[in-house]
Structure formats: C-alpha cells, structure tokens
PDB file of N, CA and C in Angstrom:
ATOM      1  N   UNK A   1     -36.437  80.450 105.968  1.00  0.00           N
ATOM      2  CA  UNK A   1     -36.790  80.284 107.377  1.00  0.00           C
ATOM      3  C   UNK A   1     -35.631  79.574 108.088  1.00  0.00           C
ATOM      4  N   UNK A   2     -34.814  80.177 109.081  1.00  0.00           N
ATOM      5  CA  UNK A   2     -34.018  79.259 109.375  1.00  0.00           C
ATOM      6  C   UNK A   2     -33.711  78.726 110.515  1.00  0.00           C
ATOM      7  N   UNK A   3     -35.429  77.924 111.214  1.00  0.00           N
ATOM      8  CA  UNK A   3     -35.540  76.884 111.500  1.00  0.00           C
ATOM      9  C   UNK A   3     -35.650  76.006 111.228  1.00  0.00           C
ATOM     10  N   UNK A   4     -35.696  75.991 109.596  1.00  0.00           N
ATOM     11  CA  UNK A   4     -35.447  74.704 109.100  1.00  0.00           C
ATOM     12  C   UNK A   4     -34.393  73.929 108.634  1.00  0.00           C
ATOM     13  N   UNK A   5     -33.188  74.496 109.064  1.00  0.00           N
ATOM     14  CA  UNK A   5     -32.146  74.621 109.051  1.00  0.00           C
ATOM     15  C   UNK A   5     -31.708  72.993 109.445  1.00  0.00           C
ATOM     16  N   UNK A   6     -31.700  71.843 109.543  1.00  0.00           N
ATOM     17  CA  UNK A   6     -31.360  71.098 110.500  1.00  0.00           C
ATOM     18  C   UNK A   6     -29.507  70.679 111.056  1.00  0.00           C
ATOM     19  N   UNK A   7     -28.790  71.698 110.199  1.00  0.00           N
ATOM     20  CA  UNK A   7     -27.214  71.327 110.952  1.00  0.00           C
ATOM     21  C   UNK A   7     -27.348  71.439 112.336  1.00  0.00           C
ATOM     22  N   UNK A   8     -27.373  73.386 112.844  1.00  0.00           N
ATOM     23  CA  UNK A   8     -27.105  72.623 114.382  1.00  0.00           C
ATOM     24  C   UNK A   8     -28.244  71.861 115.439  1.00  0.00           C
ATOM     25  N   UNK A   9     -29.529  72.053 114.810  1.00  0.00           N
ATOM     26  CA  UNK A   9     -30.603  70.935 115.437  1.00  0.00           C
ATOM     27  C   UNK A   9     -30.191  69.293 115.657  1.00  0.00           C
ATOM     28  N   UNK A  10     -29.172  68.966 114.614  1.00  0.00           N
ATOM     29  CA  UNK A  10     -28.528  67.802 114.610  1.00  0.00           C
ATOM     30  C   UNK A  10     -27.754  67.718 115.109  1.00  0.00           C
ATOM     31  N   UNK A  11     -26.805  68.724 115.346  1.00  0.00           N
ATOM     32  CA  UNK A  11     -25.767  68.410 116.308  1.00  0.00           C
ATOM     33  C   UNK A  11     -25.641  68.741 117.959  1.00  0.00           C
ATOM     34  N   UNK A  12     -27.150  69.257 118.544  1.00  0.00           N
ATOM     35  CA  UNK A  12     -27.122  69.542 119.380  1.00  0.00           C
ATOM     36  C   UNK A  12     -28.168  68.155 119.643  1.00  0.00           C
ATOM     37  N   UNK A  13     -28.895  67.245 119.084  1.00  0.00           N
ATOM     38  CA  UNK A  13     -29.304  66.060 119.185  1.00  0.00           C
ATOM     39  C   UNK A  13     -27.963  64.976 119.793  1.00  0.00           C
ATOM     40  N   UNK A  14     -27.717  64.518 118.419  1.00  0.00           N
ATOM     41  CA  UNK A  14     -26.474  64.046 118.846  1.00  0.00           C
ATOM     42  C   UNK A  14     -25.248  64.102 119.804  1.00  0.00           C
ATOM     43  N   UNK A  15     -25.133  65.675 120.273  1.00  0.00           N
ATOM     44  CA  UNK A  15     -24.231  65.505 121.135  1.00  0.00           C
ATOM     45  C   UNK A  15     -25.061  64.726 122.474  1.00  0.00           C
ATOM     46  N   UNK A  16     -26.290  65.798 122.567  1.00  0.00           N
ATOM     47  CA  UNK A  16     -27.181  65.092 123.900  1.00  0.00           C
ATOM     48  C   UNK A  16     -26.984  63.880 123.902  1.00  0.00           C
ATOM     49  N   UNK A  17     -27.599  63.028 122.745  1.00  0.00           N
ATOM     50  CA  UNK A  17     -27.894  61.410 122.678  1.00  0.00           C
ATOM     51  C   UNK A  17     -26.568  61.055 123.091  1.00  0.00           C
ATOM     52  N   UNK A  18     -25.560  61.552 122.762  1.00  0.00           N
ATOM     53  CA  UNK A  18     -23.968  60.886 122.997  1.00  0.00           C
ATOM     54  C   UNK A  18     -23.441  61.246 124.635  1.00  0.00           C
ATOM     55  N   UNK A  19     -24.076  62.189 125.052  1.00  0.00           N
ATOM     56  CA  UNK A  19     -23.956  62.272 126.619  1.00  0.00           C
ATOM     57  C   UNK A  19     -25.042  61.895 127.467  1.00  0.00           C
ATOM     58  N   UNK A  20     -25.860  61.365 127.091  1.00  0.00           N
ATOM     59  CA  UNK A  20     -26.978  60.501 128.038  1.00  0.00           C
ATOM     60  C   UNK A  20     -26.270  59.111 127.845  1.00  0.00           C
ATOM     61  N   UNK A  21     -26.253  58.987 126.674  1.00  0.00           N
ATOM     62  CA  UNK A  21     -25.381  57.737 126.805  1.00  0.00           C
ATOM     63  C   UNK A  21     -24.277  56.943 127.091  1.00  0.00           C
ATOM     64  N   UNK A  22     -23.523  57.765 127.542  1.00  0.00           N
ATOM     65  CA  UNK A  22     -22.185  57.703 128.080  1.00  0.00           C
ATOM     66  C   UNK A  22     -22.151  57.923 129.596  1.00  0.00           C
ATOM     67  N   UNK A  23     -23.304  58.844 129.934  1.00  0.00           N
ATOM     68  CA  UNK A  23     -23.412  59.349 131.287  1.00  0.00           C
ATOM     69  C   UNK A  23     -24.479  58.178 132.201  1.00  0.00           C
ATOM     70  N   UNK A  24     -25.494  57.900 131.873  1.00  0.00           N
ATOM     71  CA  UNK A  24     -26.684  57.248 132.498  1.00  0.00           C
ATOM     72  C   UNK A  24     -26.698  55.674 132.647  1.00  0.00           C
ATOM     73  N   UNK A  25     -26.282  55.081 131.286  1.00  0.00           N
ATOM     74  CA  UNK A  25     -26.311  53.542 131.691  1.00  0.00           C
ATOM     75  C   UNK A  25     -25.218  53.164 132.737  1.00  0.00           C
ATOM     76  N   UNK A  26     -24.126  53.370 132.667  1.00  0.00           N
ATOM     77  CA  UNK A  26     -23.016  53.111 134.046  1.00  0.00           C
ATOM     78  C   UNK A  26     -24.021  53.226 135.448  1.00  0.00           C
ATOM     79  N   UNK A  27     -24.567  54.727 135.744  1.00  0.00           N
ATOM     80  CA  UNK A  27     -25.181  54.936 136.734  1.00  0.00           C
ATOM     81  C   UNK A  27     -26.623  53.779 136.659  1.00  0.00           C
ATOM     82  N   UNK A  28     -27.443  53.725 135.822  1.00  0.00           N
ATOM     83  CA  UNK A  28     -28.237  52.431 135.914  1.00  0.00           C
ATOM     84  C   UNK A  28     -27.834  51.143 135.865  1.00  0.00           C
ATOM     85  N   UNK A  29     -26.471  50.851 135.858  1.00  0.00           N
ATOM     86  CA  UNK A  29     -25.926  49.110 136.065  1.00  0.00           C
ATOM     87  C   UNK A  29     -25.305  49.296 137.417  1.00  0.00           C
ATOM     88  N   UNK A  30     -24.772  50.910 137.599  1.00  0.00           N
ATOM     89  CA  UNK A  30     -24.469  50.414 139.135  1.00  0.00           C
ATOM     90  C   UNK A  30     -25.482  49.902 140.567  1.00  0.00           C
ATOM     91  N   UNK A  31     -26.714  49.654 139.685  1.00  0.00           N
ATOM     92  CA  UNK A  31     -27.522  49.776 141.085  1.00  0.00           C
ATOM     93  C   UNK A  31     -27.266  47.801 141.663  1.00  0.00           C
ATOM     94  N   UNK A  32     -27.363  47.397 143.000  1.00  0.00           N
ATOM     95  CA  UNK A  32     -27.466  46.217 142.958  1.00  0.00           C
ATOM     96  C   UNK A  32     -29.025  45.918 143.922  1.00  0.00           C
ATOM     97  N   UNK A  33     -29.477  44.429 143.390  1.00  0.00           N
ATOM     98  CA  UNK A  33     -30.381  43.756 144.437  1.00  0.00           C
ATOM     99  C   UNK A  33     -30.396  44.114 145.652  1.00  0.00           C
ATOM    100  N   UNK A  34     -31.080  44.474 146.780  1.00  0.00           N
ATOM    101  CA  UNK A  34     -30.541  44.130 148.050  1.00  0.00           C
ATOM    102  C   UNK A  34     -30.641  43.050 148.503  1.00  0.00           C
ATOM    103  N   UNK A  35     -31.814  42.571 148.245  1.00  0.00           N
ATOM    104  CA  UNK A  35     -31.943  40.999 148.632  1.00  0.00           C
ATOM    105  C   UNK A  35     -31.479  39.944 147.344  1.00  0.00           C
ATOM    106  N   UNK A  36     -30.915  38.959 147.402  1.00  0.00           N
ATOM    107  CA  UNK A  36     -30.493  37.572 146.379  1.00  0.00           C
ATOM    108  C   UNK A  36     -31.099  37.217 146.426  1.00  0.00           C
ATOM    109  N   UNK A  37     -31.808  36.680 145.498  1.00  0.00           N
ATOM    110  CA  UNK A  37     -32.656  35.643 145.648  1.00  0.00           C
ATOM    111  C   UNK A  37     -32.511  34.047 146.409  1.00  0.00           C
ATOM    112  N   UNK A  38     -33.156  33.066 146.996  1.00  0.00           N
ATOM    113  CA  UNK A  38     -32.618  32.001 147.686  1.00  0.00           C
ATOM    114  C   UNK A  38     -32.864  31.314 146.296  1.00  0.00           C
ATOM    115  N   UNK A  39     -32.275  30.075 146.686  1.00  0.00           N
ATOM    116  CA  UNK A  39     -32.245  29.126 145.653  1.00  0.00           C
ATOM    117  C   UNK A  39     -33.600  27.903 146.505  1.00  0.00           C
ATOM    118  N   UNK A  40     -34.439  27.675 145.396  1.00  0.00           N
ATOM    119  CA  UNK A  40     -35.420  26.214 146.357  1.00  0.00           C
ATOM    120  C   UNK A  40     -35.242  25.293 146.172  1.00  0.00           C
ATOM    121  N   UNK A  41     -35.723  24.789 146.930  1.00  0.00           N
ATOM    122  CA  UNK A  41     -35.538  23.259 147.247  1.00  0.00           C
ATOM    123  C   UNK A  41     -35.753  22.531 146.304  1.00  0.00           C
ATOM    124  N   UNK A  42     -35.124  21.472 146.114  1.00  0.00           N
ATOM    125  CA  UNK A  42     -35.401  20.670 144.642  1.00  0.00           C
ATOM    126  C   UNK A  42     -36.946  19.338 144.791  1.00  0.00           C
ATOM    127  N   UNK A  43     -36.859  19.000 146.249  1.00  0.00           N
ATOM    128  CA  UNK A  43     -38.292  18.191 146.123  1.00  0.00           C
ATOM    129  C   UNK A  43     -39.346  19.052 145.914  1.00  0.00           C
ATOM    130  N   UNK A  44     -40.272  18.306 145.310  1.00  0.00           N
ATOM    131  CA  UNK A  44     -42.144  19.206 145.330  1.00  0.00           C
ATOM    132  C   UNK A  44     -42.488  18.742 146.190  1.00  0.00           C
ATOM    133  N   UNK A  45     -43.003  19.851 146.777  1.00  0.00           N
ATOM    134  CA  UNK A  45     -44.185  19.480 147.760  1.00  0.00           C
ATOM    135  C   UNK A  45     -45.014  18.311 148.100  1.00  0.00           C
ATOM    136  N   UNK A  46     -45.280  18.022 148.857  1.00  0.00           N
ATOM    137  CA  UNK A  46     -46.199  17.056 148.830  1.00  0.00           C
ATOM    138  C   UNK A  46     -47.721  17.383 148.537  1.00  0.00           C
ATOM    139  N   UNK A  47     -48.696  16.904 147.871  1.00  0.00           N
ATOM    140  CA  UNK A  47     -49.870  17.316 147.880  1.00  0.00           C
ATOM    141  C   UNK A  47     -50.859  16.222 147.990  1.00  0.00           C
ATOM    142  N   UNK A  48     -51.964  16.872 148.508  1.00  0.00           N
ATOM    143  CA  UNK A  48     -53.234  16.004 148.654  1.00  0.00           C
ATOM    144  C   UNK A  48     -53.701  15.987 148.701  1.00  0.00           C
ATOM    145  N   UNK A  49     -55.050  15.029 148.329  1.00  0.00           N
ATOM    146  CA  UNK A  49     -56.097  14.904 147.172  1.00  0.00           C
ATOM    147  C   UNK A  49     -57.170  16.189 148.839  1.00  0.00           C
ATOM    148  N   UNK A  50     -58.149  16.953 148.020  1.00  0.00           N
ATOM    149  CA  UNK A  50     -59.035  17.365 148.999  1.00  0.00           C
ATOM    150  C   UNK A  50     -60.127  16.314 149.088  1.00  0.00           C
ATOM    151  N   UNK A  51     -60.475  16.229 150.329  1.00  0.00           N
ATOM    152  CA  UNK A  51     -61.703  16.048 150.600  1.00  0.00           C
ATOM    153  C   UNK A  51     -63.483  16.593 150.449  1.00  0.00           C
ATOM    154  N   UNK A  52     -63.661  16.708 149.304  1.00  0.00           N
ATOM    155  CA  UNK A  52     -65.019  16.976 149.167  1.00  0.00           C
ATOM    156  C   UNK A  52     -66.299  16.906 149.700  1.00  0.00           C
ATOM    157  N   UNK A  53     -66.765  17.800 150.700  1.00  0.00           N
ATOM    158  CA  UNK A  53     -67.443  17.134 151.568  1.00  0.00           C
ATOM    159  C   UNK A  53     -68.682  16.716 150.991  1.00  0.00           C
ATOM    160  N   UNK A  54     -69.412  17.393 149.758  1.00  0.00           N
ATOM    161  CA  UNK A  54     -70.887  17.463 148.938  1.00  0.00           C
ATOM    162  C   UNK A  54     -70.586  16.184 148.179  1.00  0.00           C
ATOM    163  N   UNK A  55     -69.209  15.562 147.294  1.00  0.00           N
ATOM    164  CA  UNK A  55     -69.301  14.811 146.594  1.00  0.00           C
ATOM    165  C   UNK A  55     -69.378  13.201 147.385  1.00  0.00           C
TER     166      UNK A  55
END
C-alpha cells in the first residue's frame, strides 16, 4: 500500500513545519501595543472604615 509509505509524508511535514516557522513568528512579534501601559502611583489609597447603618 503505498500510503504507508512515510518518506515523502515526512518531508512534506517538515518542510511545512520549517516554513510556518520561519514565516509566521516574525509576523506575530511584529505586532505592537497601541496603548502602554501607565505606570501607578506608588501611595494606596486611602480607605475607610464603612458605616453600618443596622450594626
């Protein structure tokens, strides 16, 4: 049967795998953020105690 052949099944794998990979990650690192993130503020907040009105 010689689909069971696996030479050129393997080498038509491999070449693919070797041109997705050479081709696609460049194009997926070129993408950038549009927005930066800000950097925050280093104090916390202030917080305070609630008022419970039932207790």
């Amino acid at each position: 049967m010689p689909q069971l052949n696996p030479a050129p099944w393997f080498a038509i794998l491999t070449f693919s795998w070797l041109i997705f990979l050479t081709v696609i990650p460049p194009k997926v690192l070129a993408h950038k953020f549009p927005n930066e993130p800000t950097p925050q503020s280093t104090e916390k907040p202030k917080t305070e105690s609630w008022n419970w009105p039932w207790q």
